[in-house]
Each structure stands twice: as C-alpha cells, then as structure tokens.
C-alpha atoms as a PDB file:
ATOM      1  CA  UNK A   1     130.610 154.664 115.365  1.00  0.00           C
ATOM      2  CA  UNK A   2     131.011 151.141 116.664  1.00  0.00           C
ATOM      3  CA  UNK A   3     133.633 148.899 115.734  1.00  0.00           C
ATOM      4  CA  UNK A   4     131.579 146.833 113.325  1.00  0.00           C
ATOM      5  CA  UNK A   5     130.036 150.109 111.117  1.00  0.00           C
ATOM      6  CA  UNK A   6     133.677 151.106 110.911  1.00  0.00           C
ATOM      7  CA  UNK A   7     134.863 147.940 109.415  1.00  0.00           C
ATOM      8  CA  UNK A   8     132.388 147.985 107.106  1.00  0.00           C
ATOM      9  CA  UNK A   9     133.119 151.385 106.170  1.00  0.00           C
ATOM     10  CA  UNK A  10     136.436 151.176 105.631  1.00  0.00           C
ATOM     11  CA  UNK A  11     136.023 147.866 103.241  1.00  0.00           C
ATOM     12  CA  UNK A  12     133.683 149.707 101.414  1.00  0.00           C
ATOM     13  CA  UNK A  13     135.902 152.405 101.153  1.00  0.00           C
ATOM     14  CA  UNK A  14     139.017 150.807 100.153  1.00  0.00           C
ATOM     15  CA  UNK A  15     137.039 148.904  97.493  1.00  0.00           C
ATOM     16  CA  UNK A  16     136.026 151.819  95.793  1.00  0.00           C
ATOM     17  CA  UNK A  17     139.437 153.135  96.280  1.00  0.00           C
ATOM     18  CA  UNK A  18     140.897 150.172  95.083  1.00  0.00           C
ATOM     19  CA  UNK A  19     138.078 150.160  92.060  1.00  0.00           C
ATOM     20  CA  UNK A  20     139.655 153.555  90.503  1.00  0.00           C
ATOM     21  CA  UNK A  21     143.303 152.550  90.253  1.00  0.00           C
ATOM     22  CA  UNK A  22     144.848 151.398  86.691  1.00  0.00           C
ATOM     23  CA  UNK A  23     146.743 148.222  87.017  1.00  0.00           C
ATOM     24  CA  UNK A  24     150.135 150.164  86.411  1.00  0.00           C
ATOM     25  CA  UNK A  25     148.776 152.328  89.586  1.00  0.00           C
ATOM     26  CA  UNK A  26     148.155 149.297  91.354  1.00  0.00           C
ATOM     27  CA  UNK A  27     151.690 148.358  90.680  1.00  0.00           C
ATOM     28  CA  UNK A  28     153.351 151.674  91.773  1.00  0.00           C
ATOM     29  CA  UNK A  29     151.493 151.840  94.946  1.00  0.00           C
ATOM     30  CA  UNK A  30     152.135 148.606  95.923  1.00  0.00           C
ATOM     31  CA  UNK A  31     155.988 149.267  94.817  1.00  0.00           C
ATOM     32  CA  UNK A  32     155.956 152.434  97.346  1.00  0.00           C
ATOM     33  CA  UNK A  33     154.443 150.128  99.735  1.00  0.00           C
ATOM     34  CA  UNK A  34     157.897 147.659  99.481  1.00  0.00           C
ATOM     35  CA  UNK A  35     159.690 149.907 100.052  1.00  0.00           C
ATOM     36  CA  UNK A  36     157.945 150.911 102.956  1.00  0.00           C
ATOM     37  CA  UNK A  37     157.985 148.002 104.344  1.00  0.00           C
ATOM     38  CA  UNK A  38     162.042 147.358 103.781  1.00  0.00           C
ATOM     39  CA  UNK A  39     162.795 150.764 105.504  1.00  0.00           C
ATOM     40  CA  UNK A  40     161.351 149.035 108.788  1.00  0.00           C
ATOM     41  CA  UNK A  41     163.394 145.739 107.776  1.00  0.00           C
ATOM     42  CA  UNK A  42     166.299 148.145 107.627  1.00  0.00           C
ATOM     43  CA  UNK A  43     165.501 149.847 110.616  1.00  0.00           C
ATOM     44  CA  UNK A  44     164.680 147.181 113.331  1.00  0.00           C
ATOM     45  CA  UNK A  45     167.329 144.523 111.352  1.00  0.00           C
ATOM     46  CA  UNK A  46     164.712 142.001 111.367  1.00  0.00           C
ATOM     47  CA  UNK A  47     165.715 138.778 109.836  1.00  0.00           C
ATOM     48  CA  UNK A  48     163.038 136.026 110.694  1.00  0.00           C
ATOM     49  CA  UNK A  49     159.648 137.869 110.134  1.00  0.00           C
ATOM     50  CA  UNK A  50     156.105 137.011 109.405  1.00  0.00           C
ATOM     51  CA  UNK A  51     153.853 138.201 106.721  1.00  0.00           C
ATOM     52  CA  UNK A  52     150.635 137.148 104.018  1.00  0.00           C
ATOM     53  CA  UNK A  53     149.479 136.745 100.934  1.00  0.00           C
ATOM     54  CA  UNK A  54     147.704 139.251  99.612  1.00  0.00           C
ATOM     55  CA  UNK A  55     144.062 138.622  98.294  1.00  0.00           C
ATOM     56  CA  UNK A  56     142.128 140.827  96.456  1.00  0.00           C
ATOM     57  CA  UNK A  57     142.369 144.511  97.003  1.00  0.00           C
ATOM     58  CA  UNK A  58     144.441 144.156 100.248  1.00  0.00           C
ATOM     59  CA  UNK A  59     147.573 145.881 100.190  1.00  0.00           C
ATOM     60  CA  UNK A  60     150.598 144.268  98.559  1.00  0.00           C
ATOM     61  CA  UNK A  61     151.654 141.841  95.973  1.00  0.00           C
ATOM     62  CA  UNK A  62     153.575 138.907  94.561  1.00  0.00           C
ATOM     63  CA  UNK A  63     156.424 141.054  94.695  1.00  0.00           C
ATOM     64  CA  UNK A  64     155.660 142.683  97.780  1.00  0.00           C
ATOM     65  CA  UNK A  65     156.084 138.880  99.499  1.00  0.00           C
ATOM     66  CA  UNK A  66     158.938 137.874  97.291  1.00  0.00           C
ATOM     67  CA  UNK A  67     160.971 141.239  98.198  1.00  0.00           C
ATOM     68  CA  UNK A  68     160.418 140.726 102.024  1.00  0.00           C
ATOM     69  CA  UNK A  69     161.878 137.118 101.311  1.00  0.00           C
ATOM     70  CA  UNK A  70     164.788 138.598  99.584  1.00  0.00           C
ATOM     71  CA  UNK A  71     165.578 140.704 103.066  1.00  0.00           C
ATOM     72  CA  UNK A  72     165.310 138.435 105.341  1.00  0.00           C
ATOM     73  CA  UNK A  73     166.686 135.335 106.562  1.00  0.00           C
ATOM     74  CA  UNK A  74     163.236 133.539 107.432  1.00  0.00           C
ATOM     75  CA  UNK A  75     159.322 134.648 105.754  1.00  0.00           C
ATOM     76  CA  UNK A  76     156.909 133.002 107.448  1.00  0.00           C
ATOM     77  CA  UNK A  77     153.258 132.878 105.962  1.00  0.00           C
ATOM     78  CA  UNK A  78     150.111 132.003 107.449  1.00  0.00           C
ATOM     79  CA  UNK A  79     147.918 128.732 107.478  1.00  0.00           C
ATOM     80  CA  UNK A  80     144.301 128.783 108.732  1.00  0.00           C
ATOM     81  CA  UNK A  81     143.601 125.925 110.385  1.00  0.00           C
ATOM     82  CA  UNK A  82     140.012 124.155 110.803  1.00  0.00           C
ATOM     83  CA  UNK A  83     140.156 124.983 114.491  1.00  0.00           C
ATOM     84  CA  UNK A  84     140.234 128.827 113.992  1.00  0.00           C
ATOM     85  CA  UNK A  85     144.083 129.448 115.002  1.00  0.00           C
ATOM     86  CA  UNK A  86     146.646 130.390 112.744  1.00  0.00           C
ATOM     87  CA  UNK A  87     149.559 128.293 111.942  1.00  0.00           C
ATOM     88  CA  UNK A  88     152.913 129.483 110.282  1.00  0.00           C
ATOM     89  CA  UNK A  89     155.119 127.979 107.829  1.00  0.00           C
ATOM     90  CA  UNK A  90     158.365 129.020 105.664  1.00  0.00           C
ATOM     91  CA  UNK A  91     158.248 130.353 102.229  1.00  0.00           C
ATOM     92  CA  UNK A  92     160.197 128.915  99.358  1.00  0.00           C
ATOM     93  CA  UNK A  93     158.813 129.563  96.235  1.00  0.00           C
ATOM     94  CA  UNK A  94     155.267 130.052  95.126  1.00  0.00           C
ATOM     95  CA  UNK A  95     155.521 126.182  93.341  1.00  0.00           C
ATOM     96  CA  UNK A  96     155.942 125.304  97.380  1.00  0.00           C
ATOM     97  CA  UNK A  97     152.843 126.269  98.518  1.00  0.00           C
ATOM     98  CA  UNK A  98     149.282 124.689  98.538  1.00  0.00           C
ATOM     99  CA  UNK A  99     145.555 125.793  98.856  1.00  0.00           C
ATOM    100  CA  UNK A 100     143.992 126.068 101.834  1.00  0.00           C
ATOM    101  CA  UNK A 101     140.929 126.738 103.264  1.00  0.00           C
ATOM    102  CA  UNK A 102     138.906 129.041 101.535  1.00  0.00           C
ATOM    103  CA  UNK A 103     141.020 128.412  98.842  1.00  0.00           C
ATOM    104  CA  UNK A 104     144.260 130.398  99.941  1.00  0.00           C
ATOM    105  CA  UNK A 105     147.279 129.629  98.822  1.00  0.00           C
ATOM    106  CA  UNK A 106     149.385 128.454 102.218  1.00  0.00           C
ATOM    107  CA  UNK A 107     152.508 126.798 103.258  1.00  0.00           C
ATOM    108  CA  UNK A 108     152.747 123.155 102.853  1.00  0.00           C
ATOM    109  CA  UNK A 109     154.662 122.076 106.174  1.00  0.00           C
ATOM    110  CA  UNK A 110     154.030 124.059 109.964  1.00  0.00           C
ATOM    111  CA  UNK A 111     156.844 124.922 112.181  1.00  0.00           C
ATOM    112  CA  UNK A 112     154.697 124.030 115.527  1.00  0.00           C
ATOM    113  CA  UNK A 113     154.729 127.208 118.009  1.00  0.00           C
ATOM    114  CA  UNK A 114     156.722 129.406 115.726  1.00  0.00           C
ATOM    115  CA  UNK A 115     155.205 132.671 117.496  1.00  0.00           C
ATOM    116  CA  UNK A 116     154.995 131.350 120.744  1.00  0.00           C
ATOM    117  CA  UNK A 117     158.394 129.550 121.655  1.00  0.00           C
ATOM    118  CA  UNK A 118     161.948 130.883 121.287  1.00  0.00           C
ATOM    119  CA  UNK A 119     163.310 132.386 119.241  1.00  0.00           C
ATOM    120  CA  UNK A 120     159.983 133.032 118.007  1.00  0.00           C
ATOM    121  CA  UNK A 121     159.932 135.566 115.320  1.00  0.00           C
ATOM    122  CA  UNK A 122     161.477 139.640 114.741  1.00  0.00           C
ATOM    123  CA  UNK A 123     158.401 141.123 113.180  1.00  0.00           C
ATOM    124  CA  UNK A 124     154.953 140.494 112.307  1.00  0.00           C
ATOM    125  CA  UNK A 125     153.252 142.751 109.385  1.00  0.00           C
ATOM    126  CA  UNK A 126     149.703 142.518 109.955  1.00  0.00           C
ATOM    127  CA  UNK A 127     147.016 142.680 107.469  1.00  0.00           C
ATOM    128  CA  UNK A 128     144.343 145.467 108.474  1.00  0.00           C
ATOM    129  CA  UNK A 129     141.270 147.405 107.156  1.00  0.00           C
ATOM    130  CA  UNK A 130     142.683 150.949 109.268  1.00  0.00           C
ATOM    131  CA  UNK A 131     144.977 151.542 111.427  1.00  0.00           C
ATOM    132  CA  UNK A 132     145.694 154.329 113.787  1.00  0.00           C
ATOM    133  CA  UNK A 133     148.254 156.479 115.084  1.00  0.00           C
ATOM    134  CA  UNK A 134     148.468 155.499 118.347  1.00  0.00           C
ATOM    135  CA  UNK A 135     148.453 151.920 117.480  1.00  0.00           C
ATOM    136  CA  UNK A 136     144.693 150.937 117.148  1.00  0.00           C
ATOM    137  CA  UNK A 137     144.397 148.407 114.457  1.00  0.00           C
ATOM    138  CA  UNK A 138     141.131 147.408 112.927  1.00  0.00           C
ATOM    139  CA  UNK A 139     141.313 143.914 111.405  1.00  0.00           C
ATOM    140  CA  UNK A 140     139.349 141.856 108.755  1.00  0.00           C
ATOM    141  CA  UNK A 141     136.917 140.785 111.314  1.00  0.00           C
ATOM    142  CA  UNK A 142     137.516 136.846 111.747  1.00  0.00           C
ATOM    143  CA  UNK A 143     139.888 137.171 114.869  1.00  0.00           C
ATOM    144  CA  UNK A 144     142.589 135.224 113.889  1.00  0.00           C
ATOM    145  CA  UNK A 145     145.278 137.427 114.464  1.00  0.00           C
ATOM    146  CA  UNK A 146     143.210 138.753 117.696  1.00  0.00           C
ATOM    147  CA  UNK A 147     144.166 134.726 119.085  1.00  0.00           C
ATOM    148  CA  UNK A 148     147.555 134.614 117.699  1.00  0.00           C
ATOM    149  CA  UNK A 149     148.573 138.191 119.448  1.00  0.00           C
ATOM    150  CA  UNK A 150     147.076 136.820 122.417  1.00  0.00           C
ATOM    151  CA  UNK A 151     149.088 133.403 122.653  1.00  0.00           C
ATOM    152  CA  UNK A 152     151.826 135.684 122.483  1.00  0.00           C
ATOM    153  CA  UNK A 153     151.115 137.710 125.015  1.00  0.00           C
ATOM    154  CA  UNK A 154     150.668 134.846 127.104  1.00  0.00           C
ATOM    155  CA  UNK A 155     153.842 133.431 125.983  1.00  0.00           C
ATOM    156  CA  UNK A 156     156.180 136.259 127.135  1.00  0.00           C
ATOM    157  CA  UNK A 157     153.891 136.427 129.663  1.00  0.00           C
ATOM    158  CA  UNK A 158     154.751 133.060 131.252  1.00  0.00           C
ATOM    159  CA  UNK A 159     158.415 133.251 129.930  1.00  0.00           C
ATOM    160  CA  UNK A 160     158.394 131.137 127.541  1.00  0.00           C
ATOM    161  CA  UNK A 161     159.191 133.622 124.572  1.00  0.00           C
ATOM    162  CA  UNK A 162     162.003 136.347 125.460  1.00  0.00           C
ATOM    163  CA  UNK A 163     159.997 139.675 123.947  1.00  0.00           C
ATOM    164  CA  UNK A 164     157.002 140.674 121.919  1.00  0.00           C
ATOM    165  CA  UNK A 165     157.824 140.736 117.790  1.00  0.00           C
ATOM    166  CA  UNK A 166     157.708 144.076 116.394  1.00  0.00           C
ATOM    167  CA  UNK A 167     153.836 144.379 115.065  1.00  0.00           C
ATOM    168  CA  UNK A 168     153.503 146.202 112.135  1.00  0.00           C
ATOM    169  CA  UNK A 169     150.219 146.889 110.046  1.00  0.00           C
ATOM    170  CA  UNK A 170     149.836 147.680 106.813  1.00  0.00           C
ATOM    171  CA  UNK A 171     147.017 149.708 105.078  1.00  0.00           C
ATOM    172  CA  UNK A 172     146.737 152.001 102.064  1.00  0.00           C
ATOM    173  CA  UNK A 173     147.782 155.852 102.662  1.00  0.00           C
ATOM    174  CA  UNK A 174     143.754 156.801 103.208  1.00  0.00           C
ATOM    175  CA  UNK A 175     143.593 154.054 105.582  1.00  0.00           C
ATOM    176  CA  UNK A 176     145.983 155.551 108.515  1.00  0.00           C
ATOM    177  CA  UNK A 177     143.705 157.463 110.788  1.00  0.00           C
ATOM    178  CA  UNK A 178     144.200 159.223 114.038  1.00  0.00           C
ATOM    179  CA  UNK A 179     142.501 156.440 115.731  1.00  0.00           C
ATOM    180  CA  UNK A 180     140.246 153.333 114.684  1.00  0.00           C
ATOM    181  CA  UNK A 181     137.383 151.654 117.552  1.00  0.00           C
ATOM    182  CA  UNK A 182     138.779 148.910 119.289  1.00  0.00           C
ATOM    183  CA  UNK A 183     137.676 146.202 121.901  1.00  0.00           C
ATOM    184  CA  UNK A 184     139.703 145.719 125.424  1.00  0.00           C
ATOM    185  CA  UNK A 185     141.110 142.364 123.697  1.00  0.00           C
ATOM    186  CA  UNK A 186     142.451 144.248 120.819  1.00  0.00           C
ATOM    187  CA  UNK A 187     146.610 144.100 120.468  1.00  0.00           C
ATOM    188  CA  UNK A 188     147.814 147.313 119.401  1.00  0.00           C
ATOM    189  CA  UNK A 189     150.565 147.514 116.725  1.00  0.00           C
ATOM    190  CA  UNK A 190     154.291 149.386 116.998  1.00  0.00           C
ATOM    191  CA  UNK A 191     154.367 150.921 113.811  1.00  0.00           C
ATOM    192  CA  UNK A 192     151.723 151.374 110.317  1.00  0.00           C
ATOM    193  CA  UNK A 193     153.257 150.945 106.963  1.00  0.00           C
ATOM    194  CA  UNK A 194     151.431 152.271 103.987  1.00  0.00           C
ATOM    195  CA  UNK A 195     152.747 153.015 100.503  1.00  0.00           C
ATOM    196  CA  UNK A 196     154.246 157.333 101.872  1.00  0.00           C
ATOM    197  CA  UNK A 197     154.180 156.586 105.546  1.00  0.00           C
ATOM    198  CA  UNK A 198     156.634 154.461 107.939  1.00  0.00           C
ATOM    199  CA  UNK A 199     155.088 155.956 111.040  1.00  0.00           C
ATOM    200  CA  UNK A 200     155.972 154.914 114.958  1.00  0.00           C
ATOM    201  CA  UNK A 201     153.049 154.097 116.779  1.00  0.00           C
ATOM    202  CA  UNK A 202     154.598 155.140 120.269  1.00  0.00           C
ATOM    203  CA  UNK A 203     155.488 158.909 118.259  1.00  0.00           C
ATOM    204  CA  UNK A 204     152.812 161.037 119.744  1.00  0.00           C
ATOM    205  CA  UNK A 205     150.894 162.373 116.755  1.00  0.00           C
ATOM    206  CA  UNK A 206     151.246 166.190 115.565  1.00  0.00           C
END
C-alpha cells in the first residue's frame, strides 16, 4: 500500500473509531493516554519538552497539555508560520495564546531556533496518524514536522545542538502497528505513546 492510501486509511479509520466513543470514553482514554505520556516524562526526566494542541479527534486534550505543563519545567507549542516551517513558543495559560492560521490556537511570542540551538529541547511528542514499532511514523501529511526533524538533524549535524530530543509519537492503541510506509526523508521516532502502551522503538518487537 503506498504511503498516501495508508494515510488515508488510517484517518478514516480513526474517525470512525473516534465516532463510537461516549464523551466520558473520550475522557478516560485520553486520561490513560496522560499518563502514558508522564511515565516517559518520568523515565527520560525531561524538563523542557515540546508538544500540541489537540484538534479534533487527534489524541489528547486540554488536560492532556495542561498535565505535561504541570511536569515539566518548559511546554513548548507549535506555531505554523506562512512560510511552511514550524515555530515554537512557551505555554502559560490558555488566556495566553492566540489563533493562528487555520484558525489554531498558538503561542503569542516565538523563542527563535528553540529546536535547533542549545539547549534546544528534551523531548518532542509528535502528533501522528500510525506509528510503528520500529519507529516508522506516519504523519498528517503537510510536512511540517518532516522540516523541523530535518533542521535538527542538520543542527547536531553541524554542531550546533549537542544531541537529538527524544521523539515520541502519539496515536490511539489501534494505531501502533508493526510498521507504517515511509519515504527516505522520513525521521523515525524513539518511542510511541498511546493510551496502554509506552513502547521503545529501538526494543525489537516480539
């Protein structure tokens, strides 16, 4: 199946997914997820990470951004900028932030080169359609994280940034397959987070 037939899949799947869950399932799934996601706070004692909003039926919540917050020193939160690059600010409070382009909520100030100069950042939990156990992450399709893992890349590359952040992605349970298509330009991710599952990318699978 090629890369772009999977995507599509796996939206439509997730929305129908999505489309059968009460609100108060919603909320318990997404309160699994936390946790999740606070085990691999706990685990790699990251303190200045970066994260997103979640829209729609994409995993997370309010809380789910507000709880990361509460565990770390430093959330940083995505703007998207007219130019096709991502840009990262701090989170505050919701009051803080403004809308964006296509009307997403973003940080009002940027930290210039957050990802890309030192200290840079711990961890990165990446929004994703599927995500596989050896690391193969399929995103939304738009390539904006695609260009921001790449600048950091480059970054290390040239020595400007000390390590690679921890890359984490984070999908529903149904959404963590063996292995998801991917193009050479494609980062792969350390470790999937769904609502039961912390799983280690570099962990051969069973």
């Amino acid at each position: 199946m090629s890369k772009a037939s999977f995507r599509s899949a796996a939206r439509t799947a997730r929305a129908t997914v999505y489309s059968q869950w009460s609100p108060s399932e919603q909320a318990a799934i997404n309160a699994d997820l936390t946790n999740t996601c606070c085990r691999l706070l706990s685990l790699t004692q990251a303190q200045r990470i970066c994260a997103y909003i979640p829209l729609g039926d994409e995993p997370g919540n309010r809380d789910w951004v507000e709880t990361l917050a509460a565990h770390t020193h430093e959330l940083y939160l995505p703007r998207s900028e007219a130019t096709g690059e991502l840009t990262w600010g701090p989170f505050t409070t919701w009051e803080e932030l403004v809308e964006g382009r296509f009307h997403i909520s973003q940080p009002r100030t940027v930290i210039p080169h957050l990802l890309t100069t030192a200290p840079g950042v711990d961890l990165i939990f990446l929004p994703a359609t599927s995500v596989g156990r050896d690391g193969t992450r399929m995103g939304r399709g738009a390539g904006y994280y695609d260009r921001a893992l790449a600048a950091i890349t480059a970054a290390v590359t040239s020595g400007a940034l000390a390590a690679t952040p921890v890359l984490a992605a984070v999908v529903y349970s149904h959404e963590l397959r063996n292995t998801v298509p991917t193009e050479p330009h494609d980062a792969h991710v350390d470790w999937a987070v769904t609502p039961t599952e912390l799983h280690n990318c570099a962990t051969p699978s069973a």
